[in-house]
Protein backbone atom coordinates (compact mmCIF):
# COMPACT_ATOMS: atom_id res chain seq x y z
CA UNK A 1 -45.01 1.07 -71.83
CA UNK A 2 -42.69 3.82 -73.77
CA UNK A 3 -42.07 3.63 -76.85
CA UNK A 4 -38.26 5.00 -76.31
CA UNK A 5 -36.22 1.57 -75.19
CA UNK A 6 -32.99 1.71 -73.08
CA UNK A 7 -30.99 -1.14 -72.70
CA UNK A 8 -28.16 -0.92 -70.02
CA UNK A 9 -25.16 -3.54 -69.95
CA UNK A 10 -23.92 -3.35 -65.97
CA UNK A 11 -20.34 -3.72 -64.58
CA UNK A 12 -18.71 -2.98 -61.70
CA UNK A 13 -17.41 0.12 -62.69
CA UNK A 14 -19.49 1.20 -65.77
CA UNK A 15 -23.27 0.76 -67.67
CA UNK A 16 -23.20 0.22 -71.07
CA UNK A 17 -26.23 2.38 -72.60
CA UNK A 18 -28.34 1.38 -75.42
CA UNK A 19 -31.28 3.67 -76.86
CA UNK A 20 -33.75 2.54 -79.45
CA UNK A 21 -35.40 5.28 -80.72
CA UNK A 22 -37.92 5.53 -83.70
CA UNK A 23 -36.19 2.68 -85.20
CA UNK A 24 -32.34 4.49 -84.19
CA UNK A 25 -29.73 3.58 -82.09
CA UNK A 26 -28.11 5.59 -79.93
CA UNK A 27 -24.89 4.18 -77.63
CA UNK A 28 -22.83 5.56 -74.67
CA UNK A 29 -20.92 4.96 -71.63
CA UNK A 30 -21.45 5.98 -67.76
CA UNK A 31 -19.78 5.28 -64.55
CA UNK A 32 -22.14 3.08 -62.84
CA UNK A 33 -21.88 5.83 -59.63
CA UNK A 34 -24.12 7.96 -57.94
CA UNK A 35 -23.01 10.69 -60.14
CA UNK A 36 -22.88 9.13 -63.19
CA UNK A 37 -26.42 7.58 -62.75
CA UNK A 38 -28.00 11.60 -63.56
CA UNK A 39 -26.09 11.83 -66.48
CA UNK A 40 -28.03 8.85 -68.49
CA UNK A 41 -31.01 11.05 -67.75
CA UNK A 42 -29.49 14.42 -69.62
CA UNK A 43 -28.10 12.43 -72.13
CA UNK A 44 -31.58 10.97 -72.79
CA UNK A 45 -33.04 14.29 -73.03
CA UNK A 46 -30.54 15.59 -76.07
CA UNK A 47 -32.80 12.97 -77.98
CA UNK A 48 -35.62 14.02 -76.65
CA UNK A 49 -36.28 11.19 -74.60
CA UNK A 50 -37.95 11.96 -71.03
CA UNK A 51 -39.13 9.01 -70.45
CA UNK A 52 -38.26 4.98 -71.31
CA UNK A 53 -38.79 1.64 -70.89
CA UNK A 54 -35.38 0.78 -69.01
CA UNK A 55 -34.07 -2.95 -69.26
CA UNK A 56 -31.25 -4.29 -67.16
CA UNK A 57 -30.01 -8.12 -66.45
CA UNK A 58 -30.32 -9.19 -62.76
CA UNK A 59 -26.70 -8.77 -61.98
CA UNK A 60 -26.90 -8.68 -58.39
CA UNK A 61 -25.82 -5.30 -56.33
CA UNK A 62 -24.21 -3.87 -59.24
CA UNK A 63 -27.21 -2.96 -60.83
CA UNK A 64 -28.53 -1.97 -58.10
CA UNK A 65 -28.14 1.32 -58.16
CA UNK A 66 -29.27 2.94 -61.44
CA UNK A 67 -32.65 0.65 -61.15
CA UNK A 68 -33.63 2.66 -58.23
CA UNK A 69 -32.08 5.71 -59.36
CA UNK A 70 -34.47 6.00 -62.53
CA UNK A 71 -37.20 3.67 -61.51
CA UNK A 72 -37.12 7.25 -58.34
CA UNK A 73 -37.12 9.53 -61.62
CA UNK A 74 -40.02 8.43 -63.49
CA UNK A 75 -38.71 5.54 -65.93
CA UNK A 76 -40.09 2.17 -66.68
CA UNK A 77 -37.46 -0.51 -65.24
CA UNK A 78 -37.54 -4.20 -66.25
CA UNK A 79 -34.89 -6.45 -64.07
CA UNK A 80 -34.43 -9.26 -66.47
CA UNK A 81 -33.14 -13.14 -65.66
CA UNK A 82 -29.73 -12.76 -67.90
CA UNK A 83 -30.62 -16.38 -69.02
CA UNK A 84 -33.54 -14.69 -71.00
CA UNK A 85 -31.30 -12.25 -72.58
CA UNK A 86 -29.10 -15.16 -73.50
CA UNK A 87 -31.17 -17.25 -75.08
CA UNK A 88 -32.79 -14.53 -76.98
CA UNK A 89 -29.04 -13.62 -78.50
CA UNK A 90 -28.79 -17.32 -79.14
CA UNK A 91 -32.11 -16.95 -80.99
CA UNK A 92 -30.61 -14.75 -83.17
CA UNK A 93 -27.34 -16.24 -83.76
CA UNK A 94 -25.19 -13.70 -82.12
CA UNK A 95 -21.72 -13.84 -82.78
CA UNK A 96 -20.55 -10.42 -81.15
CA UNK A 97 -19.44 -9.85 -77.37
CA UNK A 98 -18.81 -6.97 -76.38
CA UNK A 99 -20.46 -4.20 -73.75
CA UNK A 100 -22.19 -2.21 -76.11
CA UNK A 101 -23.24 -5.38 -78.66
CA UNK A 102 -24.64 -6.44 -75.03
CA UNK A 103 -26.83 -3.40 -74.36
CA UNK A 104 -27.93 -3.30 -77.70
CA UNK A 105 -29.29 -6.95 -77.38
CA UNK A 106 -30.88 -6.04 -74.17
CA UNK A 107 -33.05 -2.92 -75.65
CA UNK A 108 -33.88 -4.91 -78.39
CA UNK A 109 -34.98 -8.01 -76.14
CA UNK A 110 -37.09 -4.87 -74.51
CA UNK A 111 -38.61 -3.84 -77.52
CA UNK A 112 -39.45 -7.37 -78.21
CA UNK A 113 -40.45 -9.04 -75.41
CA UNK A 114 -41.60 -6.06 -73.22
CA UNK A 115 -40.90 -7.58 -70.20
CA UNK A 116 -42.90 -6.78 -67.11
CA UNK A 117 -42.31 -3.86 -65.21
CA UNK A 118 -40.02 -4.03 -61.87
CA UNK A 119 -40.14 -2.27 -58.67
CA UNK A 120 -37.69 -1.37 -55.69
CA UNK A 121 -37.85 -4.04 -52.55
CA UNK A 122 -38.38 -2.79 -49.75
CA UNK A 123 -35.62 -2.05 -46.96
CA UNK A 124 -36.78 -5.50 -44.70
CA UNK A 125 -36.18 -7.52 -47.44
CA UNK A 126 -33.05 -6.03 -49.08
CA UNK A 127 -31.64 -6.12 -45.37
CA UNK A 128 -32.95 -9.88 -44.68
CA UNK A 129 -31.19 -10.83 -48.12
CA UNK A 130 -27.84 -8.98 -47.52
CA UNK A 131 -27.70 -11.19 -44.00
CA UNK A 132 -28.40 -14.67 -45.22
CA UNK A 133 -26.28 -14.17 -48.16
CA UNK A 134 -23.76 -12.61 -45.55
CA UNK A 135 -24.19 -15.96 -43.60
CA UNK A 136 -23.52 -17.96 -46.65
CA UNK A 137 -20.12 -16.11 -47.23
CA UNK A 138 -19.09 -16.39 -43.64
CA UNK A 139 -19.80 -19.95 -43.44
CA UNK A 140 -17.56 -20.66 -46.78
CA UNK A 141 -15.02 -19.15 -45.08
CA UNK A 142 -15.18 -21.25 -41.98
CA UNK A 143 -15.70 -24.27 -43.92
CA UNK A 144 -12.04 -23.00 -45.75
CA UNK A 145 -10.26 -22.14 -42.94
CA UNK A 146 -11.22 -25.48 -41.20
CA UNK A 147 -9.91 -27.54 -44.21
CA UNK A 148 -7.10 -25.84 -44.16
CA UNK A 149 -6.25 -27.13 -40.75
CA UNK A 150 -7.08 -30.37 -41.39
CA UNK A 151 -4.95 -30.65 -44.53
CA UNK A 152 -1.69 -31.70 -42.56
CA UNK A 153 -0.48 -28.27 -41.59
CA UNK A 154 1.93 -28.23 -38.85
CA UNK A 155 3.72 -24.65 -38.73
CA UNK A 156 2.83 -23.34 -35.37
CA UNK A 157 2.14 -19.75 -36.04
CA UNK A 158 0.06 -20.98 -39.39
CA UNK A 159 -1.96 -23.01 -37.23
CA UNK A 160 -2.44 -20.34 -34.38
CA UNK A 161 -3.66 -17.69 -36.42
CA UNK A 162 -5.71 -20.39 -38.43
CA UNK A 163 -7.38 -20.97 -35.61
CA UNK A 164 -7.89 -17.66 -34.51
CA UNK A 165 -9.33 -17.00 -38.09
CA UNK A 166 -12.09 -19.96 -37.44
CA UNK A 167 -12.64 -19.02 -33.89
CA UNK A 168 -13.41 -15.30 -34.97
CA UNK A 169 -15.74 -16.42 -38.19
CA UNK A 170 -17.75 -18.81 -36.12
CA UNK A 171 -18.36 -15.47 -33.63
CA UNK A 172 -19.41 -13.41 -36.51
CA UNK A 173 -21.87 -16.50 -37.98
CA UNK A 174 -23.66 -16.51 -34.24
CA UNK A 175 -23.75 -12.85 -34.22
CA UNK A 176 -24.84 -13.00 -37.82
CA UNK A 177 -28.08 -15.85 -37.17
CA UNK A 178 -28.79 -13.75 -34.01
CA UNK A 179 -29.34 -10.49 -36.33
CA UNK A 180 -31.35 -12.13 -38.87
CA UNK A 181 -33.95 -13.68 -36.39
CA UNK A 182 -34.15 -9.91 -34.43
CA UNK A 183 -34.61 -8.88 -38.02
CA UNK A 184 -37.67 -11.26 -38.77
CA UNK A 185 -39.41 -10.54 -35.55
CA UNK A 186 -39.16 -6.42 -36.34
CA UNK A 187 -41.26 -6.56 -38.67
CA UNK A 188 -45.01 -8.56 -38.63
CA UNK A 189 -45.40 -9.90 -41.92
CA UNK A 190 -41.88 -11.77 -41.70
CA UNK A 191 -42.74 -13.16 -38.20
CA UNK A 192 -45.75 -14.45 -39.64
CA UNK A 193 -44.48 -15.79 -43.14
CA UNK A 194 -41.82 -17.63 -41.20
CA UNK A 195 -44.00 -19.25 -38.43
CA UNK A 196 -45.77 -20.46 -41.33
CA UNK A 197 -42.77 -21.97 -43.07
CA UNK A 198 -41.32 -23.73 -40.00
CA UNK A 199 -44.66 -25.67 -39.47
CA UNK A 200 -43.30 -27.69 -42.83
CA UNK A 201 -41.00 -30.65 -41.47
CA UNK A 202 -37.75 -30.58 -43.48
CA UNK A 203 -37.65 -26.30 -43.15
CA UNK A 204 -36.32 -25.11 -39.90
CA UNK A 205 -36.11 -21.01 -38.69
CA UNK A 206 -32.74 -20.63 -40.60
CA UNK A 207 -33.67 -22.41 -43.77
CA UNK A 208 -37.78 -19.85 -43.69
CA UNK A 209 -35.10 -17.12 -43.41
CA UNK A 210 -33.30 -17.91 -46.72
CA UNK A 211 -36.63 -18.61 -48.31
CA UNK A 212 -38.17 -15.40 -47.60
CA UNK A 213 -34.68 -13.49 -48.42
CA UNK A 214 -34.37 -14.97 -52.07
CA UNK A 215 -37.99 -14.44 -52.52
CA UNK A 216 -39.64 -11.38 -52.54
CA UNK A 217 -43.01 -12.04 -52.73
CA UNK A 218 -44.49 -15.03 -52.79
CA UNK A 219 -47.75 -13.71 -53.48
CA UNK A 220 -46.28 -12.10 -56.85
CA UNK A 221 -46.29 -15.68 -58.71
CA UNK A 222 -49.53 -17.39 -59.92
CA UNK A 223 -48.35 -21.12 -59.33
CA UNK A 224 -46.03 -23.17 -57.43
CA UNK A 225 -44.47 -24.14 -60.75
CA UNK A 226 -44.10 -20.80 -61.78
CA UNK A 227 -41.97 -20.38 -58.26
CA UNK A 228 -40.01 -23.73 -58.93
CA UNK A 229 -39.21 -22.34 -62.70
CA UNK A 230 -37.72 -18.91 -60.73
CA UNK A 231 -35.35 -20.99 -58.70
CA UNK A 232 -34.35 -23.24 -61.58
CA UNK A 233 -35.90 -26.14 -60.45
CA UNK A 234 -37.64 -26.95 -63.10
CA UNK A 235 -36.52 -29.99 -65.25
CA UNK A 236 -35.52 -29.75 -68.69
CA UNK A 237 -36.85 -32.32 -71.39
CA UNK A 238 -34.74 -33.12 -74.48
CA UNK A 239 -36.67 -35.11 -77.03
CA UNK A 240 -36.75 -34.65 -80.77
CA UNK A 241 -38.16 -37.17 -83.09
CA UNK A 242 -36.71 -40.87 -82.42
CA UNK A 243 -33.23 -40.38 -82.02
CA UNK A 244 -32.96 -37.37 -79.30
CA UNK A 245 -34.08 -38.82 -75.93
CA UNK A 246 -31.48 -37.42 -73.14
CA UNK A 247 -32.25 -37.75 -69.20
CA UNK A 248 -34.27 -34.31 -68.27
CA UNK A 249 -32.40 -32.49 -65.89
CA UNK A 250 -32.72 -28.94 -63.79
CA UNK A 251 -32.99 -26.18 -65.89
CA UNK A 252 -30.45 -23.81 -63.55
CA UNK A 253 -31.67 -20.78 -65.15
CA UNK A 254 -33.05 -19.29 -62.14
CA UNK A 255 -32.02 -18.23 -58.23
CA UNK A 256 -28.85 -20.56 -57.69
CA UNK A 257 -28.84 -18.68 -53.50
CA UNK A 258 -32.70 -20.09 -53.61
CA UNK A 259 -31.36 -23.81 -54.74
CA UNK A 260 -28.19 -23.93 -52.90
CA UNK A 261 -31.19 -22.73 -49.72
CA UNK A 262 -33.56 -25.66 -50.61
CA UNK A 263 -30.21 -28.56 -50.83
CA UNK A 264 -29.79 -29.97 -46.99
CA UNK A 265 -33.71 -29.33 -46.21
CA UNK A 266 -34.85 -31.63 -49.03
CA UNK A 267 -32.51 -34.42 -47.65
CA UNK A 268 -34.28 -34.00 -44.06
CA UNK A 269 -37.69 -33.70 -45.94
CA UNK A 270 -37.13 -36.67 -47.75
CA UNK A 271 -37.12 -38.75 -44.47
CA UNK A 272 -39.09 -36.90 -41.75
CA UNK A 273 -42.11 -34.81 -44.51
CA UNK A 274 -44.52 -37.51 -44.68
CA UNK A 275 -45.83 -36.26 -48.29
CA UNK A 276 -41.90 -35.50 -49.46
CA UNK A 277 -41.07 -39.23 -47.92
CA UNK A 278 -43.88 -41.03 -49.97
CA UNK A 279 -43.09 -38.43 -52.85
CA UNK A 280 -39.39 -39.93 -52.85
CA UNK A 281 -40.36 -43.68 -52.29
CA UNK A 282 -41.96 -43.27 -55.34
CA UNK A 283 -39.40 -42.02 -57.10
CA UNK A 284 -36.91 -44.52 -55.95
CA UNK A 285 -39.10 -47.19 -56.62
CA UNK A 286 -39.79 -46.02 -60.40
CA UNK A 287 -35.94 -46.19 -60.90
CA UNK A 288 -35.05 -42.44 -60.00
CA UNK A 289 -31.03 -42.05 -59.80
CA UNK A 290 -30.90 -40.23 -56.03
CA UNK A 291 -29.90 -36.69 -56.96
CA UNK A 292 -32.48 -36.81 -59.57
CA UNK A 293 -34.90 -37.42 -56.00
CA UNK A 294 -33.44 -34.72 -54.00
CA UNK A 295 -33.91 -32.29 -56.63
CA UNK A 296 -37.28 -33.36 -57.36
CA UNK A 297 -37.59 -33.19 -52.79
CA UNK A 298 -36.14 -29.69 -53.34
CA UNK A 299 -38.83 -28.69 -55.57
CA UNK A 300 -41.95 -30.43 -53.81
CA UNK A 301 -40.47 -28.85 -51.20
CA UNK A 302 -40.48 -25.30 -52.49
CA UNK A 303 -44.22 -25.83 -53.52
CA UNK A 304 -45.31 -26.66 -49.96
CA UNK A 305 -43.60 -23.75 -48.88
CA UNK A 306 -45.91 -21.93 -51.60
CA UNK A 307 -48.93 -23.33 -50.08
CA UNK A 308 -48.55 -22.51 -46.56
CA UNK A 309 -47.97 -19.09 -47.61
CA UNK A 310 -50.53 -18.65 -50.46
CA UNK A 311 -53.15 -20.39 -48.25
CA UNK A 312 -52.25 -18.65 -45.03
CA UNK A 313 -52.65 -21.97 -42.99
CA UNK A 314 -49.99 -24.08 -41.53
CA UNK A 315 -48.69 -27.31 -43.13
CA UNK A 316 -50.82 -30.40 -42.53
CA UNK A 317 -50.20 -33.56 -44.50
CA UNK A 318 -53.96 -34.32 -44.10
CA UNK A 319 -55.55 -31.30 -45.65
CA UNK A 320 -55.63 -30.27 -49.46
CA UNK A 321 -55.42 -26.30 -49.73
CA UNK A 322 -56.65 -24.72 -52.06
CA UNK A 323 -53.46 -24.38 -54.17
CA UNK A 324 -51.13 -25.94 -56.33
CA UNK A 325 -48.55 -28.00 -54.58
CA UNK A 326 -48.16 -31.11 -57.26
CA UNK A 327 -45.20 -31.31 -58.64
């Protein structure tokens, strides 16, 4: 990797820019635009810097941008889980929060930790990804409108246009579930992937869809743990000595989109998967509170998914693969 390190701090409108040079630090501001993304480049080169080791925080589409735009003009990128770069300025007992104090931390977690190197998804999954999230949005706002006319409104043109509102969302979510499946059969490897997934009782088309929009690749991680720790589903353990002994709990430092995905399915997995059924008996039996059984169903879950996929072989309850699907 470069020696040069470039932290970037990403907002809506602007990037924060933070470069670690030969033990220097060198700070300024862009618009986070198409035409202010070129200007990080010049400005790199009055420091003779042509090439870096960029590091950003996952910030969702506002980072976007400038992670293709340099990753396209030669730089290293890293697309780091902003938990990560928290806990590494906890690490250091950080007191300072501002945009640039932010980039700063971020090139030095670079420098550091040299995370691994990222590169650009490709166009089916960014467009599978902007659907099901578009899906989730559409069906918060049905879900809003429809409370809203079930809280005890009675104004007539409230409750026409209310219902107008829920009438034209649910047409958008049909239109919306129609695109995404045309999407998946375009394009072999999704077709396949998600045939796969369905063949796992608890995860129906819809529910494959979401899977293989929050995850890129599932080839890309080593372990089915190592995919339940990306989604945040793995548990935390707090014990110190004798007198710190707390419950464990999910760590949430991962995909919440891949969680919030995996919710409903683990409750139907829990009573029609016959390994996620006898999984949760268990559980139950051993004194389990019950969300502490659906999350552990959600993860179980997410590692047969891992299975199917890493083996290339639909689920069957009466076969071990090859793989890890413990929990």
């Amino acid at each position: 990797m470069s020696s040069s390190i470039i932290g970037i701090d990403v907002a809506k409108s602007t990037l924060d820019v933070a470069l670690l040079k030969d033990e220097r630090l060198y700070h300024q501001q862009f618009a986070n635009t198409d035409s202010g993304y070129p200007q990080i480049m010049v400005w790199m080169g009055r420091y003779g810097v042509d090439q870096a080791h960029v590091c950003l925080e996952a910030t969702g589409q506002y980072g976007d941008g400038v992670a293709e735009y340099l990753y396209a003009h030669g730089q290293e990128v890293s697309v780091i889980n902003p938990a990560r770069i928290k806990h590494y300025g906890s690490s250091k007992l950080r007191r300072i929060k501002t945009d640039k104090a932010d980039a700063q931390l971020i090139a030095e977690y670079g420098q550091r930790e040299k995370p691994e190197l990222w590169t650009p998804p490709s166009a089916a999954f960014k467009d599978l990804q902007a659907m099901v999230r578009h899906l989730d949005d559409l069906q918060a706002q049905r879900l809003q409108d429809t409370n809203r006319l079930s809280s005890g409104v009675h104004t007539p043109l409230v409750v026409e246009q209310l219902k107008a509102l829920v009438a034209f969302v649910e047409s958008q979510i049909q239109q919306t579930k129609k695109g995404i499946q045309a999407h998946i059969q375009s394009f072999p490897e999704l077709k396949h992937a998600q045939d796969l997934l369905v063949t796992i009782p608890g995860i129906a088309q819809l529910t494959a869809a979401r899977l293989l929009g929050e995850i890129r690749d599932f080839h890309q991680f080593d372990s089915a743990r190592q995919l339940a720790a990306y989604a945040g589903l793995t548990p935390r353990v707090f014990l110190s000595g004798t007198s710190v002994h707390k419950k464990s709990r999910l760590s949430k430092t991962g995909n919440a989109n891949l969680r919030k995905a995996l919710y409903m399915p683990a409750i139907s997995a829990k009573r029609w998967n016959p390994i996620i059924h006898v999984f949760c008996e268990r559980l139950i039996q051993s004194g389990h509170k019950p969300m502490e059984v659906i999350c552990a169903a959600m993860r179980k879950l997410l590692h047969l998914a891992f299975g199917v996929l890493k083996s290339n072989k639909p689920f069957d309850p009466n076969i071990l693969v090859n793989v890890q699907v413990t929990s």
